[in-house]
PDB file of N, CA and C in Angstrom:
ATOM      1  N   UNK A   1    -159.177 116.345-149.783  1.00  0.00           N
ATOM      2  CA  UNK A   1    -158.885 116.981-148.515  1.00  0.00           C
ATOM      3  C   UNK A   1    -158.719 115.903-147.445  1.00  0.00           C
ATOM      4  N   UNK A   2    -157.866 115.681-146.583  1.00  0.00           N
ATOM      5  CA  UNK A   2    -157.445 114.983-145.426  1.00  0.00           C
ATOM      6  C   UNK A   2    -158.131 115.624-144.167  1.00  0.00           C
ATOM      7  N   UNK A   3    -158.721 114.744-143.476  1.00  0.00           N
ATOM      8  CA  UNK A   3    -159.582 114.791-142.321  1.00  0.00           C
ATOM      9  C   UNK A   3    -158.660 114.805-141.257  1.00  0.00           C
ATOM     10  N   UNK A   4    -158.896 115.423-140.159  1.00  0.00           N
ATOM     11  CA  UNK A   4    -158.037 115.403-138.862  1.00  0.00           C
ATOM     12  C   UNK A   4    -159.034 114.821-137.580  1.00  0.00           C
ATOM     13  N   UNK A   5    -159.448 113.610-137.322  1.00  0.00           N
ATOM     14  CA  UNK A   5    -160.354 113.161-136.496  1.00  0.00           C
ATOM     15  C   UNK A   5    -159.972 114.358-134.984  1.00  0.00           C
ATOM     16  N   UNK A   6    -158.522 114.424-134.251  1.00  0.00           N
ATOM     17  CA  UNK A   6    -158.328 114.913-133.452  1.00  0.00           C
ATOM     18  C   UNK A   6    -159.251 116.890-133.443  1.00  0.00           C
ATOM     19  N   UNK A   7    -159.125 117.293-134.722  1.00  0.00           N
ATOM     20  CA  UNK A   7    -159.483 118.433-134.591  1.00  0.00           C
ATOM     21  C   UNK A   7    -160.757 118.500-134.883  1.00  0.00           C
ATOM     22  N   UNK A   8    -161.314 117.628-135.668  1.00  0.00           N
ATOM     23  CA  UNK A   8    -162.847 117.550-136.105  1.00  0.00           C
ATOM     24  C   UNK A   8    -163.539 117.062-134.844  1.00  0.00           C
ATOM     25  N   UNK A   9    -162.934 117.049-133.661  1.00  0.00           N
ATOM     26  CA  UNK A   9    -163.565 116.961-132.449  1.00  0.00           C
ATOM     27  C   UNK A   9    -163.695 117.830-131.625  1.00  0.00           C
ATOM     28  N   UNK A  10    -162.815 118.703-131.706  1.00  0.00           N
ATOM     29  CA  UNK A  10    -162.876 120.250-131.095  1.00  0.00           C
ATOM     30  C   UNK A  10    -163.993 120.708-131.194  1.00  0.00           C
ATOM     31  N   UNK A  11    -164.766 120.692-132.367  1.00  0.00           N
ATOM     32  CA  UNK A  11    -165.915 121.515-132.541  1.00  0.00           C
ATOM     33  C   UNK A  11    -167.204 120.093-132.626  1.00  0.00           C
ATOM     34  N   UNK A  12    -167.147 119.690-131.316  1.00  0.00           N
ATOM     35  CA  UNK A  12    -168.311 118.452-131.052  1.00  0.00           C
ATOM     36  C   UNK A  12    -170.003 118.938-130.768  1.00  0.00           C
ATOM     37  N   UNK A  13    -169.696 119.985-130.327  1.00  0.00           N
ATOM     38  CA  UNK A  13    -171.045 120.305-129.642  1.00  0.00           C
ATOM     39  C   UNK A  13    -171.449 121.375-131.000  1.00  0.00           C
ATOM     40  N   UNK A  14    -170.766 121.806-131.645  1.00  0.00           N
ATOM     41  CA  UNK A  14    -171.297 122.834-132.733  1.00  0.00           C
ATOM     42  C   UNK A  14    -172.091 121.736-134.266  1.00  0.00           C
ATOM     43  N   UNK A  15    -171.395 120.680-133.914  1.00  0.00           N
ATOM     44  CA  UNK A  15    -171.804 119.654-134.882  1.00  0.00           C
ATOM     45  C   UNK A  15    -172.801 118.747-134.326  1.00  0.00           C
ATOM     46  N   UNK A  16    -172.749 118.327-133.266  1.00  0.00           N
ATOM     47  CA  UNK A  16    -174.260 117.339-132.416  1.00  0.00           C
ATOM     48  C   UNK A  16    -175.557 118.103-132.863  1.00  0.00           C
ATOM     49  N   UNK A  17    -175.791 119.154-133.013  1.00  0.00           N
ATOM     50  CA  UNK A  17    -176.877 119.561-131.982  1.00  0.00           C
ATOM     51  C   UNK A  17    -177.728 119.345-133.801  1.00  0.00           C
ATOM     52  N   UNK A  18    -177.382 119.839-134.544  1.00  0.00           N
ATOM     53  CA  UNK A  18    -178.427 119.734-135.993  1.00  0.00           C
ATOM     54  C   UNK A  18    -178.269 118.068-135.737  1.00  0.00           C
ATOM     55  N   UNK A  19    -177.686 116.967-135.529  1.00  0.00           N
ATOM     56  CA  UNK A  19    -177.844 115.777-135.643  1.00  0.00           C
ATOM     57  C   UNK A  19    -178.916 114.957-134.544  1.00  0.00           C
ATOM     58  N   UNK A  20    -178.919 115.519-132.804  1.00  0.00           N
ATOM     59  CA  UNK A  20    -179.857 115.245-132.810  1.00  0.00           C
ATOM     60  C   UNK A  20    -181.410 115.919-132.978  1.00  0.00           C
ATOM     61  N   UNK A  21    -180.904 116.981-133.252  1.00  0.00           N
ATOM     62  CA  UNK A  21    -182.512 117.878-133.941  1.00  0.00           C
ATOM     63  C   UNK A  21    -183.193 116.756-135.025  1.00  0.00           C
ATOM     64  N   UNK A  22    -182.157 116.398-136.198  1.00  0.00           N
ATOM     65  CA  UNK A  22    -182.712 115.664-136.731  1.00  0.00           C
ATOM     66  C   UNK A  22    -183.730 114.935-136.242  1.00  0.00           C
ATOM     67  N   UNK A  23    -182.766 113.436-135.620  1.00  0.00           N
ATOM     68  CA  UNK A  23    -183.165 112.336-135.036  1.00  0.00           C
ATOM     69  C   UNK A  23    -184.569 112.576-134.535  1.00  0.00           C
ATOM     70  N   UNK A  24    -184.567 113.899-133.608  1.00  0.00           N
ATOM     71  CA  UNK A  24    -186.093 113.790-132.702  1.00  0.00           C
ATOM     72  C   UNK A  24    -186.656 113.675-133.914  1.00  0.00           C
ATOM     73  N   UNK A  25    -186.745 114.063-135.277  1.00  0.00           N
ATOM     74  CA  UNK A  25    -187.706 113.567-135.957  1.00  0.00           C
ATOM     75  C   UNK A  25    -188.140 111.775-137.089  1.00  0.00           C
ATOM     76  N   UNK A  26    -187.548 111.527-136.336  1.00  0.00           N
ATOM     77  CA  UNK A  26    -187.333 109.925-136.825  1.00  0.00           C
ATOM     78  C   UNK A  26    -188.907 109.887-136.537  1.00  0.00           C
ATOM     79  N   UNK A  27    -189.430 108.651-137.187  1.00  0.00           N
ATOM     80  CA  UNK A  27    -190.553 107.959-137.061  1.00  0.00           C
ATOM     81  C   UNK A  27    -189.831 106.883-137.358  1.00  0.00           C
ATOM     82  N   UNK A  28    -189.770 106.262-136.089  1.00  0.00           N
ATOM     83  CA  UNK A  28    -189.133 104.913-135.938  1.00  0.00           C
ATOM     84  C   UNK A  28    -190.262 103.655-136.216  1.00  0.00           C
ATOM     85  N   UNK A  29    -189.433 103.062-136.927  1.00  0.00           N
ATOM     86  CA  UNK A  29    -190.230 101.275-137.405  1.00  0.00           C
ATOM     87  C   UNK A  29    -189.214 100.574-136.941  1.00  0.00           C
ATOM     88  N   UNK A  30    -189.492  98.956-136.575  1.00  0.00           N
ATOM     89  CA  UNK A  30    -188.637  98.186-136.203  1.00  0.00           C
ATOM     90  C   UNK A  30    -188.043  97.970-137.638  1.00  0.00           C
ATOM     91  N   UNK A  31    -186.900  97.106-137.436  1.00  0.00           N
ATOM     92  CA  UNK A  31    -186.011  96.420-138.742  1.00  0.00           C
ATOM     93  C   UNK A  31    -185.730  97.778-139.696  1.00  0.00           C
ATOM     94  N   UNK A  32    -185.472  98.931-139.251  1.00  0.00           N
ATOM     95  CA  UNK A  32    -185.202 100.228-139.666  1.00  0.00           C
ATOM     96  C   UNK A  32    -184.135 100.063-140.637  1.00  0.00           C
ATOM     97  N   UNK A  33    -183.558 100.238-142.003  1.00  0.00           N
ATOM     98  CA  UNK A  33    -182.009 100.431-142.456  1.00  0.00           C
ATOM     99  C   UNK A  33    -181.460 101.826-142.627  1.00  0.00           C
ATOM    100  N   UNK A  34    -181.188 102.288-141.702  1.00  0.00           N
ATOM    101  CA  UNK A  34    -180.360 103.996-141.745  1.00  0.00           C
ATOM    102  C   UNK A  34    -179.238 103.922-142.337  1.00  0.00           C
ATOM    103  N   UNK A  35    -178.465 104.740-143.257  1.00  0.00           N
ATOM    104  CA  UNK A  35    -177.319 104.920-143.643  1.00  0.00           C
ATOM    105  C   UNK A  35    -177.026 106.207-142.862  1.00  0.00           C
ATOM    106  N   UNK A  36    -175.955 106.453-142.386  1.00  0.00           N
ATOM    107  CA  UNK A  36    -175.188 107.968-142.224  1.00  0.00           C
ATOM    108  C   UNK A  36    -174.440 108.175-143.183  1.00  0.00           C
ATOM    109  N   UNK A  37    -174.373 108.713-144.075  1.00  0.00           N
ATOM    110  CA  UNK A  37    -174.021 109.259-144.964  1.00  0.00           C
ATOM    111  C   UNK A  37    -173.022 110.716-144.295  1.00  0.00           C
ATOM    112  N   UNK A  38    -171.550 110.456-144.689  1.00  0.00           N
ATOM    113  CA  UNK A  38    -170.714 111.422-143.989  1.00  0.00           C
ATOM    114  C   UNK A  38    -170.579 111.332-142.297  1.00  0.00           C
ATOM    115  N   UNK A  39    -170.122 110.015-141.873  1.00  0.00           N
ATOM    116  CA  UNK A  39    -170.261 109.413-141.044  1.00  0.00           C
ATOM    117  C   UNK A  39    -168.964 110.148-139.887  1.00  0.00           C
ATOM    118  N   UNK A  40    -167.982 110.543-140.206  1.00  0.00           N
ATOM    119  CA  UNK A  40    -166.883 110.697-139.507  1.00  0.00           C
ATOM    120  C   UNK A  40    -166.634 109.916-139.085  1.00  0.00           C
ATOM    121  N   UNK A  41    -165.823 110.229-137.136  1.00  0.00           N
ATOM    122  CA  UNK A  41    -165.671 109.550-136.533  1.00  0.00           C
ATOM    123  C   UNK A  41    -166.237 107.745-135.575  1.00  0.00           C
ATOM    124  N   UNK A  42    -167.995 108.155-136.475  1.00  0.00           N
ATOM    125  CA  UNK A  42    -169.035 106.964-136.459  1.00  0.00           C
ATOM    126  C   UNK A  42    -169.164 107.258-134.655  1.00  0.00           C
ATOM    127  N   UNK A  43    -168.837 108.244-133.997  1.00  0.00           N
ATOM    128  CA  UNK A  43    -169.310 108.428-133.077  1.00  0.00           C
ATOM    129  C   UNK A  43    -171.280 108.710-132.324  1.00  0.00           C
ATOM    130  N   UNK A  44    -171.721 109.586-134.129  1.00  0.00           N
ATOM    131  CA  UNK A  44    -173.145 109.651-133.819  1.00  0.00           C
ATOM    132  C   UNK A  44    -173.885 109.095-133.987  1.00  0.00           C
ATOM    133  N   UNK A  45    -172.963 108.112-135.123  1.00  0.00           N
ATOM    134  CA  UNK A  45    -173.597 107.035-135.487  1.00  0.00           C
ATOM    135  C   UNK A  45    -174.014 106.106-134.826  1.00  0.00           C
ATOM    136  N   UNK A  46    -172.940 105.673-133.339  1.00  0.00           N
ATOM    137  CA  UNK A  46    -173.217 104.442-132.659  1.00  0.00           C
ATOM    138  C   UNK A  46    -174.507 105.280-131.903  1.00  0.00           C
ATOM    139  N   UNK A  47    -174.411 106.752-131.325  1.00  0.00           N
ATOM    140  CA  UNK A  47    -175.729 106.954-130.909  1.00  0.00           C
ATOM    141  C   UNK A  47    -176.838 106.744-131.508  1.00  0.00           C
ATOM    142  N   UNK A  48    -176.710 107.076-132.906  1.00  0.00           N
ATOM    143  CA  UNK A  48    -177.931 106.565-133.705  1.00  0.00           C
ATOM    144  C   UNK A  48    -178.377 104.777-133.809  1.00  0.00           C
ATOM    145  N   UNK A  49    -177.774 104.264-134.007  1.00  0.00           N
ATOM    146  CA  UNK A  49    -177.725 103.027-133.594  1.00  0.00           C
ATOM    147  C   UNK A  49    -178.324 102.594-132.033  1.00  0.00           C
ATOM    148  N   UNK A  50    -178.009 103.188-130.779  1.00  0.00           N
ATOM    149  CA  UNK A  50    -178.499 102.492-129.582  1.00  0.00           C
ATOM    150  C   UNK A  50    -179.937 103.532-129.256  1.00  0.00           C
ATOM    151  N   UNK A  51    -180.046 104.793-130.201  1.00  0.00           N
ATOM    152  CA  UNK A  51    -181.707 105.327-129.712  1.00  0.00           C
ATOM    153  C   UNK A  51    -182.527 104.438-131.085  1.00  0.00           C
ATOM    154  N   UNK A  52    -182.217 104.037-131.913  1.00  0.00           N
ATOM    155  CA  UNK A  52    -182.791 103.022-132.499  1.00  0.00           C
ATOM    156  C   UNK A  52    -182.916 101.536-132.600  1.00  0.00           C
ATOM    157  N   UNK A  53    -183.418 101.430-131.997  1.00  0.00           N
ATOM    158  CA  UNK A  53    -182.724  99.856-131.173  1.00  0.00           C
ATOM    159  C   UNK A  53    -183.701  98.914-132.467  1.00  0.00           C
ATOM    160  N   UNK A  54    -183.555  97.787-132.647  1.00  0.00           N
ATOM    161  CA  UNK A  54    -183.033  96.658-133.694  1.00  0.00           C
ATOM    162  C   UNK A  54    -183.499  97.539-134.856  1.00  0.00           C
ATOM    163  N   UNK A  55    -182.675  98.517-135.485  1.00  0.00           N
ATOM    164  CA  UNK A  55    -181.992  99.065-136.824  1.00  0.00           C
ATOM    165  C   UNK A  55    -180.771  98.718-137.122  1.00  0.00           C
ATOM    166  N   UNK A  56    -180.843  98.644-138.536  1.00  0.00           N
ATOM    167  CA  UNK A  56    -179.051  98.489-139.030  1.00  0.00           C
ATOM    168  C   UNK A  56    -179.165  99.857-139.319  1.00  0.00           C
ATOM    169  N   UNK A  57    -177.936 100.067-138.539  1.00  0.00           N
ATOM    170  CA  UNK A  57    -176.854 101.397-139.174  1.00  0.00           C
ATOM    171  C   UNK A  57    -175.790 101.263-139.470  1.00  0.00           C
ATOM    172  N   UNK A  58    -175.926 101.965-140.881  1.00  0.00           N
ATOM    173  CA  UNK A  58    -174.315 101.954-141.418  1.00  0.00           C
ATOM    174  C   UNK A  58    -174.157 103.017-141.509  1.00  0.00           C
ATOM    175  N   UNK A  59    -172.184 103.372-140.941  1.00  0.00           N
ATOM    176  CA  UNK A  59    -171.864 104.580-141.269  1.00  0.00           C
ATOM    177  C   UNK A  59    -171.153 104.514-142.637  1.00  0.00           C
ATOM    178  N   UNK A  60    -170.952 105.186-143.366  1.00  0.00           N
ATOM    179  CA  UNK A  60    -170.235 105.705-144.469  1.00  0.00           C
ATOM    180  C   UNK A  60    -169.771 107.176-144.550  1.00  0.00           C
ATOM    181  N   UNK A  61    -168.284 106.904-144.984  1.00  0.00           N
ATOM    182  CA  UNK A  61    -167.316 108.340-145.108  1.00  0.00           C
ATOM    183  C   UNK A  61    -166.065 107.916-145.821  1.00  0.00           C
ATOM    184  N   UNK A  62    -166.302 109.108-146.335  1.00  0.00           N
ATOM    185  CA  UNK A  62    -164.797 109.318-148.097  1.00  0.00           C
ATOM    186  C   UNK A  62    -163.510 109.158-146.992  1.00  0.00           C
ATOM    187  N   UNK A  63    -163.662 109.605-145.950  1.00  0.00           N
ATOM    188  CA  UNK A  63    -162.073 109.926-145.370  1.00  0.00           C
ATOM    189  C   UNK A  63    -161.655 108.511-144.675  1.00  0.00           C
ATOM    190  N   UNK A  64    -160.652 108.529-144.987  1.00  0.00           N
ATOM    191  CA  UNK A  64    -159.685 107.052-144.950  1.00  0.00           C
ATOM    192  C   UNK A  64    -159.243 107.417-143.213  1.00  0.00           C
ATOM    193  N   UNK A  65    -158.849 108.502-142.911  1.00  0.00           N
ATOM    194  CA  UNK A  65    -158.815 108.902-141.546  1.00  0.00           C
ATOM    195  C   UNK A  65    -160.074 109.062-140.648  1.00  0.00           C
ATOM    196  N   UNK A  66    -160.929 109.516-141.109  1.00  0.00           N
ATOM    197  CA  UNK A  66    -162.243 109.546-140.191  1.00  0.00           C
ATOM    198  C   UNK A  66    -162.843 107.908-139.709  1.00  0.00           C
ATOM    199  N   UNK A  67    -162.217 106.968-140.682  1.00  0.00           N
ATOM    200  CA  UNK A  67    -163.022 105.829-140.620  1.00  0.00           C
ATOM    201  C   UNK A  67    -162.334 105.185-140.127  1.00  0.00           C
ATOM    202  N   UNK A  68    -160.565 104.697-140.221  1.00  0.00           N
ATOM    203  CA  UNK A  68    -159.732 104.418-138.555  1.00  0.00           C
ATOM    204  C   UNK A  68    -160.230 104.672-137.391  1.00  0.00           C
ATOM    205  N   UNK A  69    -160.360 105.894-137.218  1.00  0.00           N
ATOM    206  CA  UNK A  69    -161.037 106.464-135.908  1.00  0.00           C
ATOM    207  C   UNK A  69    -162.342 105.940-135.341  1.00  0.00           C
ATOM    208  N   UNK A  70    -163.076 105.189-136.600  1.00  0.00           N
ATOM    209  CA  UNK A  70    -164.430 105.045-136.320  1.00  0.00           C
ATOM    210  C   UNK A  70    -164.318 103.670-135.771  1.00  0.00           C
ATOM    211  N   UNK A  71    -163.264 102.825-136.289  1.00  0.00           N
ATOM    212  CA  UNK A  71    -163.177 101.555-135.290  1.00  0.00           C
ATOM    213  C   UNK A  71    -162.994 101.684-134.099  1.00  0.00           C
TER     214      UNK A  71
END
């Protein structure tokens, strides 16, 4: 299936909100390694990245289009 970054943004706020529900439950350690797994646009990712400050995050995603976008 081919990803449409433009339209997989339409529905931003229906997709945030379980991601940062998650997050509030982090128990953060320094030198953290998070993967996002199904990363998309790597947009929540960079949030995940700056509320976790010195963690590596990597995003990862199958779509060859979602991950253009993510640069």
């Amino acid at each position: 299936m081919t990803w449409n970054p433009k339209k997989y943004n339409e529905f931003t706020s229906e997709r945030e909100q379980p991601f940062f529900d998650l997050i509030s439950h982090i128990d953060y350690k320094p030198n953290m390694k998070v993967p996002d797994l199904g990363c998309g646009t790597g947009a929540l990712t960079a949030v995940l990245a700056d509320r976790l400050s010195n963690a590596t995050v990597l995003g990862i995603d199958s779509s060859r289009e979602m991950l253009e976008k993510a640069r």
